[in-house]
Protein backbone atom coordinates (compact mmCIF):
# COMPACT_ATOMS: atom_id res chain seq x y z
CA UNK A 1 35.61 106.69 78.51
CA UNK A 2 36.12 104.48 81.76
CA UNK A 3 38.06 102.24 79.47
CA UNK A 4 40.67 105.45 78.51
CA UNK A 5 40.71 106.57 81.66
CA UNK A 6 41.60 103.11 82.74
CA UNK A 7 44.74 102.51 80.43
CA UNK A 8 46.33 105.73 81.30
CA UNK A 9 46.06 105.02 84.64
CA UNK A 10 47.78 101.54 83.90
CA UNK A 11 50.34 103.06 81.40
CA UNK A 12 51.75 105.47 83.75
CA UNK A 13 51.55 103.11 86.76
CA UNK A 14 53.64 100.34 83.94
CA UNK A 15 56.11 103.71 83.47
CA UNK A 16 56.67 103.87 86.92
CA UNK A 17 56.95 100.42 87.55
CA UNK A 18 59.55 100.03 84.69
CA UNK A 19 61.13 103.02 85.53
CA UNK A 20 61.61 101.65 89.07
CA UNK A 21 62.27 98.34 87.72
CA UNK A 22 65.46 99.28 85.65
CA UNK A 23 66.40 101.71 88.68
CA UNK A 24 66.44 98.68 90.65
CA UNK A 25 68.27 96.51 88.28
CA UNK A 26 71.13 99.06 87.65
CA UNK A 27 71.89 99.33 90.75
CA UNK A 28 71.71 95.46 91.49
CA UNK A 29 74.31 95.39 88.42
CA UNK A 30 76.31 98.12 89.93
CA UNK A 31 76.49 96.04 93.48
CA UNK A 32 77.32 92.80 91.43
CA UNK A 33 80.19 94.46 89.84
CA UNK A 34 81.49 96.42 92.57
CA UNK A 35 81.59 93.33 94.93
CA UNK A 36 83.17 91.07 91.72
CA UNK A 37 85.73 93.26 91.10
CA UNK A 38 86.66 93.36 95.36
CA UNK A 39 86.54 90.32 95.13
CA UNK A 40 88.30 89.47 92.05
CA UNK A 41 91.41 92.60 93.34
CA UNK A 42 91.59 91.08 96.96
CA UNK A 43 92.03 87.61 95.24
CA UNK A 44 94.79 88.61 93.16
CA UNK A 45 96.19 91.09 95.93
CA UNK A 46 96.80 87.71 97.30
CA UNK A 47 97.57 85.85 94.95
CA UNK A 48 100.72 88.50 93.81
CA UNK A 49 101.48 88.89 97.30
CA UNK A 50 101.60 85.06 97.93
CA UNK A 51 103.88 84.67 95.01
CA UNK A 52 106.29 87.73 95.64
CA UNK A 53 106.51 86.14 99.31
CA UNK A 54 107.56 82.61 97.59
CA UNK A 55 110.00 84.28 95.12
CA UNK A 56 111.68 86.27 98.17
CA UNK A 57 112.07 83.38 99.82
CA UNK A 58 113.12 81.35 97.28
CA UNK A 59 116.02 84.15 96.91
CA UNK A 60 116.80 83.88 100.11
CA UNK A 61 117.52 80.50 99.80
CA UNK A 62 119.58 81.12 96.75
CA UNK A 63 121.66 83.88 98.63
CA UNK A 64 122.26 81.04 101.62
CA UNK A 65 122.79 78.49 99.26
CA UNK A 66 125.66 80.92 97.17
CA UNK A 67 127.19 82.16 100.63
CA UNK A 68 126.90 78.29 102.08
CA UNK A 69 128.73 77.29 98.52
CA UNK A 70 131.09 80.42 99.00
CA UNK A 71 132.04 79.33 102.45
CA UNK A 72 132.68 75.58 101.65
CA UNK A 73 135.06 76.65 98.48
CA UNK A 74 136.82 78.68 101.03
CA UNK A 75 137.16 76.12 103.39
CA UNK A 76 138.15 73.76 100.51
CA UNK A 77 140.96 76.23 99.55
CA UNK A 78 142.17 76.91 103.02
CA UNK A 79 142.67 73.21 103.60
CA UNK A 80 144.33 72.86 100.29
CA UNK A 81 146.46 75.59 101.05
CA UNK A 82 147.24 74.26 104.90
CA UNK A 83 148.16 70.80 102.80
CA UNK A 84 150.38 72.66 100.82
CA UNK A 85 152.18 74.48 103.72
CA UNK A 86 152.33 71.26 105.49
CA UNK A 87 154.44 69.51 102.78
CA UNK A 88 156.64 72.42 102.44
CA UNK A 89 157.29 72.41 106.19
CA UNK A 90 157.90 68.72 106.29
CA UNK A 91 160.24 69.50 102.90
CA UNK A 92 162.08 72.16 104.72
CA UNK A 93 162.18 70.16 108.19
CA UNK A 94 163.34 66.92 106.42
CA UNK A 95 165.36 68.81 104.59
CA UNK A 96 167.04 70.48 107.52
CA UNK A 97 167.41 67.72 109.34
CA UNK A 98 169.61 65.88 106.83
CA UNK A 99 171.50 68.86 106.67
CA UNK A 100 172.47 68.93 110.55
CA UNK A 101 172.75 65.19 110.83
CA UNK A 102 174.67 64.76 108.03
CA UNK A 103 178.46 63.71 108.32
CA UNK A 104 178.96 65.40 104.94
CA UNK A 105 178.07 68.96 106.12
CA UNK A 106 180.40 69.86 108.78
């Protein structure tokens, strides 16, 4: 009868324990997870914000570069144009010059 007695006493004391145990180990899982998946979200919140802050600037750089481009073409063409006006005014000033210095025109 001691014997009986004995292994209920262990049984439900095992019950407990495993009870406990798995209480224990659920939330240990729970903890785990939690803290993996902050971990793994702050790690990729900083990842995507690391790479949205390269691919800003990276358009920025393309916006300076265009504007920069935009600018020299400008610059190109207003030269080219200045050129142009240049030899038209030397045209016209030759030109007029002939034309008053010339014994032909009176």
């Amino acid at each position: 009868m001691d014997l009986i007695r004995k292994n209920r006493y262990l049984n439900k004391a095992y019950k407990v324990r495993t009870s406990t145990f798995g209480w224990a180990h659920a939330v240990y899982h729970n903890v785990y997870h939690i803290r993996s998946t902050r971990s793994a979200t702050v790690y990729y919140i900083r990842t995507a914000r690391s790479v949205a802050a390269y691919y800003i600037r990276t358009a920025r750089s393309a916006v300076y570069y265009i504007r920069t481009a935009r600018l020299a073409v400008y610059h190109i063409r207003v030269a080219r144009s200045a050129v142009y006006y240049n030899i038209y005014y030397i045209r016209v000033a030759a030109a007029t010059s002939l034309y008053l210095t010339s014994p032909i025109y009176p």
